[in-house]
N, C-alpha and C. Protein backbone atom coordinates (compact mmCIF):
# COMPACT_ATOMS: atom_id res chain seq x y z
N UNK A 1 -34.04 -54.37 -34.07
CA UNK A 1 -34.70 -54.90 -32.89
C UNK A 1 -33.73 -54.86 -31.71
N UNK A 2 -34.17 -54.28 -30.42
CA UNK A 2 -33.59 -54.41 -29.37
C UNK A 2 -33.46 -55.41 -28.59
N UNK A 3 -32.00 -55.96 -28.02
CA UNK A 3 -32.23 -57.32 -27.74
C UNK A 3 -32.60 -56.83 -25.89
N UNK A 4 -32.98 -57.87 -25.21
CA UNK A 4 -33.34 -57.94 -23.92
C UNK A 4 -32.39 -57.29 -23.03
N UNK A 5 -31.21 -57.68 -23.19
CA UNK A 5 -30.41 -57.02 -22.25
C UNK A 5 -30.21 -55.34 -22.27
N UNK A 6 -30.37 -54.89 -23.34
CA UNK A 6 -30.12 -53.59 -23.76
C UNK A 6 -31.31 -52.73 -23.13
N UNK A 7 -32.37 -53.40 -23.31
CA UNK A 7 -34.09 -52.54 -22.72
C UNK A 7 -34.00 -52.68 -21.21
N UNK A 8 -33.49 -54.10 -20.46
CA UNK A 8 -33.19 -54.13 -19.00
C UNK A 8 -31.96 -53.01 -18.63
N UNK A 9 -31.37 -52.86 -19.76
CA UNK A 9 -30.05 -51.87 -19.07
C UNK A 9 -30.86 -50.35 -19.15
N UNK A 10 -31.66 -49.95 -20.46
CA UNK A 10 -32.49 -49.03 -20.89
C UNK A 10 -32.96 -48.43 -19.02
N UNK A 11 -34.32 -49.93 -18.76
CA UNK A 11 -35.04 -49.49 -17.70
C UNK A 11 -34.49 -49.51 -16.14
N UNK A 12 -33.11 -50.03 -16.14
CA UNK A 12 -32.09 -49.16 -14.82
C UNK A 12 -31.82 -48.24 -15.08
N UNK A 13 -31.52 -47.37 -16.15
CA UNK A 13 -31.09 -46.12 -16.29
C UNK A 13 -32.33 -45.33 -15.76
N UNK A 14 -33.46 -45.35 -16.32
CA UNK A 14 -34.94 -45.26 -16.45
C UNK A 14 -34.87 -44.94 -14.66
N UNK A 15 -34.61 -46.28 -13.73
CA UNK A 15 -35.18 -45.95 -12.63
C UNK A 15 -34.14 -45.28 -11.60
N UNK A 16 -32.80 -44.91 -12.50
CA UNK A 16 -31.93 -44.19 -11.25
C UNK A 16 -31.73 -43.05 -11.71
N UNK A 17 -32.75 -42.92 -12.81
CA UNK A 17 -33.28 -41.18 -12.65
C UNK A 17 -34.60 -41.08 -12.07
N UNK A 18 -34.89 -41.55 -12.06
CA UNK A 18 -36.38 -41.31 -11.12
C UNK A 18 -36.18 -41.55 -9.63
N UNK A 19 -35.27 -42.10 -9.21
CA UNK A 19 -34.52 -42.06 -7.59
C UNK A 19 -34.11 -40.83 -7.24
N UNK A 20 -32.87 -40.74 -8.19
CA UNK A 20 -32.53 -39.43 -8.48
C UNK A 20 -33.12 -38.13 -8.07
N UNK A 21 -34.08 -38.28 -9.38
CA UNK A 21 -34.91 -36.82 -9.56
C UNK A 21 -35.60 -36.54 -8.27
N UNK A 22 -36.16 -37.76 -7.25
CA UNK A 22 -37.31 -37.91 -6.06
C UNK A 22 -36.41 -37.42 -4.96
N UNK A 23 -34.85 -37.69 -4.91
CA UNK A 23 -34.29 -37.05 -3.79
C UNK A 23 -33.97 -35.88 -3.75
N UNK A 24 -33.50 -35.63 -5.04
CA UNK A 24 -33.33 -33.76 -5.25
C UNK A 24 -34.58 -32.68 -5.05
N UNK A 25 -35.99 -33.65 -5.57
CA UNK A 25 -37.28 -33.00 -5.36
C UNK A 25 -37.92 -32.49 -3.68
N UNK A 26 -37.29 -34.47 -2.68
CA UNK A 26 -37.63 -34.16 -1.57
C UNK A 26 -37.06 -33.53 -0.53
N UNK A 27 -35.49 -33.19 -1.09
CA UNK A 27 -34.68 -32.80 -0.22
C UNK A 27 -33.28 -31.89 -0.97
N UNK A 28 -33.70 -31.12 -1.25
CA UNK A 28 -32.42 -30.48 -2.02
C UNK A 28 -31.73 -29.36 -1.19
N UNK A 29 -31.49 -29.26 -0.22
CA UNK A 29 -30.89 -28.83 1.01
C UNK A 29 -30.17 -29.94 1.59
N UNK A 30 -30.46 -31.35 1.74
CA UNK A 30 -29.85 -32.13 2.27
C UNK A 30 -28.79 -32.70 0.98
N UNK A 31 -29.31 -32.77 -0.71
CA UNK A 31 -28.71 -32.73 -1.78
C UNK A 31 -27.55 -32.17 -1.83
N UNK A 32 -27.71 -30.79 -1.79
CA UNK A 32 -26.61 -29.73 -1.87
C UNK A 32 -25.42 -30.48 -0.85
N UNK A 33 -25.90 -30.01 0.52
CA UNK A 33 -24.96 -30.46 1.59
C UNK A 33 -24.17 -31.81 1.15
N UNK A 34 -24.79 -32.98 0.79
CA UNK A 34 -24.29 -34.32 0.22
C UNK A 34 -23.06 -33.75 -0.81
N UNK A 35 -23.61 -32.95 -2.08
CA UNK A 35 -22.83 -32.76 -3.35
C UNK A 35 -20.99 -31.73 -2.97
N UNK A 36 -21.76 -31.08 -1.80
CA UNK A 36 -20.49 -30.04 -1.03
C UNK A 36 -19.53 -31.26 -0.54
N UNK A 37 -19.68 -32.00 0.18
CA UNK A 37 -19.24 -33.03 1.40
C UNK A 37 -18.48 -33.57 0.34
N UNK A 38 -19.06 -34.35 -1.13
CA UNK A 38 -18.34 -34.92 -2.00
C UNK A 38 -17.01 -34.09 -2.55
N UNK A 39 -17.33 -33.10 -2.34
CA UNK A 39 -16.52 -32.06 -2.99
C UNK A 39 -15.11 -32.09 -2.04
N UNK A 40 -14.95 -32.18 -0.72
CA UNK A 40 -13.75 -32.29 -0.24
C UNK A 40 -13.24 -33.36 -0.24
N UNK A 41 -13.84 -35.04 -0.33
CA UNK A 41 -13.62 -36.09 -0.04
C UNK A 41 -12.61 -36.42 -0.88
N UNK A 42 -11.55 -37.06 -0.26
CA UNK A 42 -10.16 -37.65 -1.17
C UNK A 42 -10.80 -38.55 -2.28
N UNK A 43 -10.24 -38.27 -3.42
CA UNK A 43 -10.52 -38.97 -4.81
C UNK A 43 -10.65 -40.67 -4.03
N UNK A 44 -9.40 -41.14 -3.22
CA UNK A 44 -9.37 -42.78 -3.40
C UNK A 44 -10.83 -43.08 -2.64
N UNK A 45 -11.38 -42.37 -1.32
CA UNK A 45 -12.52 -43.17 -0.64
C UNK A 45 -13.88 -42.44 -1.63
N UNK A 46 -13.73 -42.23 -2.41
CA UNK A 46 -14.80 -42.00 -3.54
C UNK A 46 -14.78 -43.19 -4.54
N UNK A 47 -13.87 -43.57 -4.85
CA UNK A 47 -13.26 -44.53 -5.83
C UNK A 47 -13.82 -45.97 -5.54
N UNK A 48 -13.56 -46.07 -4.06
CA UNK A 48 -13.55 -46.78 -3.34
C UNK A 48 -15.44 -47.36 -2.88
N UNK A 49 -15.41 -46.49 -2.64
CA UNK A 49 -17.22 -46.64 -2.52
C UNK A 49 -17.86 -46.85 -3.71
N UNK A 50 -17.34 -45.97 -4.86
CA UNK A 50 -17.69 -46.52 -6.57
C UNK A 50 -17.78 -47.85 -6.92
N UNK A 51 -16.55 -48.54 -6.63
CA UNK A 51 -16.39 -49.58 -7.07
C UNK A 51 -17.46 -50.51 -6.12
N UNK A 52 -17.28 -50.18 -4.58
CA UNK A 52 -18.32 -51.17 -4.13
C UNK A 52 -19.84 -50.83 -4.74
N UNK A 53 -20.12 -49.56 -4.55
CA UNK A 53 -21.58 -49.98 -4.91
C UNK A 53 -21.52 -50.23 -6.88
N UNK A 54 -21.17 -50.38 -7.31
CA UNK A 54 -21.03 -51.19 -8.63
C UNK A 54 -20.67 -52.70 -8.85
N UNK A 55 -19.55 -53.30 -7.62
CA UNK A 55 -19.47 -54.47 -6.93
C UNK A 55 -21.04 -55.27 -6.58
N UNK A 56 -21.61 -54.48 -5.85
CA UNK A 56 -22.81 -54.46 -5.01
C UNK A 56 -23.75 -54.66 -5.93
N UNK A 57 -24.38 -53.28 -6.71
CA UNK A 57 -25.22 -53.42 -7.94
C UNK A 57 -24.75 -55.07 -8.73
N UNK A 58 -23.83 -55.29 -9.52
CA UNK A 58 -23.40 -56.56 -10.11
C UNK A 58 -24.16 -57.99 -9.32
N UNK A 59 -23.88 -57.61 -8.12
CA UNK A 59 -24.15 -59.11 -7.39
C UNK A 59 -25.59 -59.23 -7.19
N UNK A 60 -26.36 -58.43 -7.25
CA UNK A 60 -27.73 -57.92 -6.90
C UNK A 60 -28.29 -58.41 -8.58
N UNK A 61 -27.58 -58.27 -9.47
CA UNK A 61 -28.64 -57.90 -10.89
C UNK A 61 -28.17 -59.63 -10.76
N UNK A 62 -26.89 -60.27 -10.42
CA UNK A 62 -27.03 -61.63 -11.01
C UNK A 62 -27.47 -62.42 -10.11
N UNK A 63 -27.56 -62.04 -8.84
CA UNK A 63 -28.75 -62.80 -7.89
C UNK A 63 -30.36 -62.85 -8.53
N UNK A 64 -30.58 -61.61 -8.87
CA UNK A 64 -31.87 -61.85 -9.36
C UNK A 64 -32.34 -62.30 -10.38
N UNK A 65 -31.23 -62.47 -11.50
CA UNK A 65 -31.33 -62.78 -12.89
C UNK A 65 -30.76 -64.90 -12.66
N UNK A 66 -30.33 -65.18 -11.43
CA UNK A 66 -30.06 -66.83 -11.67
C UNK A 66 -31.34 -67.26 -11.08
């Protein structure tokens, strides 16, 4: 049996491929350009934005979950 947290982690995965898939579908010219741009960007302000929006995501799932 799957416990709750595992099916909530399941159906974020679930919906940041379907974000995903909808931006590459509506715009994959503006995609590309994005994926190039990443491509020169210094490792640390990549790192850096990682951690915030994972910072970000965190505070968001336990705002909504108290």
């Amino acid at each position: 049996m799957r416990s709750i947290a595992f099916a909530d982690f399941l159906i974020g995965v679930g919906i940041l491929f379907v974000l995903e898939g909808l931006m590459f579908a509506a715009s994959p010219a503006w995609m590309r350009r994005a994926m190039k741009s990443a491509m020169v960007t210094p490792d640390y302000i990549l790192r850096g934005v990682g951690i915030g929006s994972a910072v970000a995501g965190l505070i968001l799932i336990w705002l909504v979950r108290r």
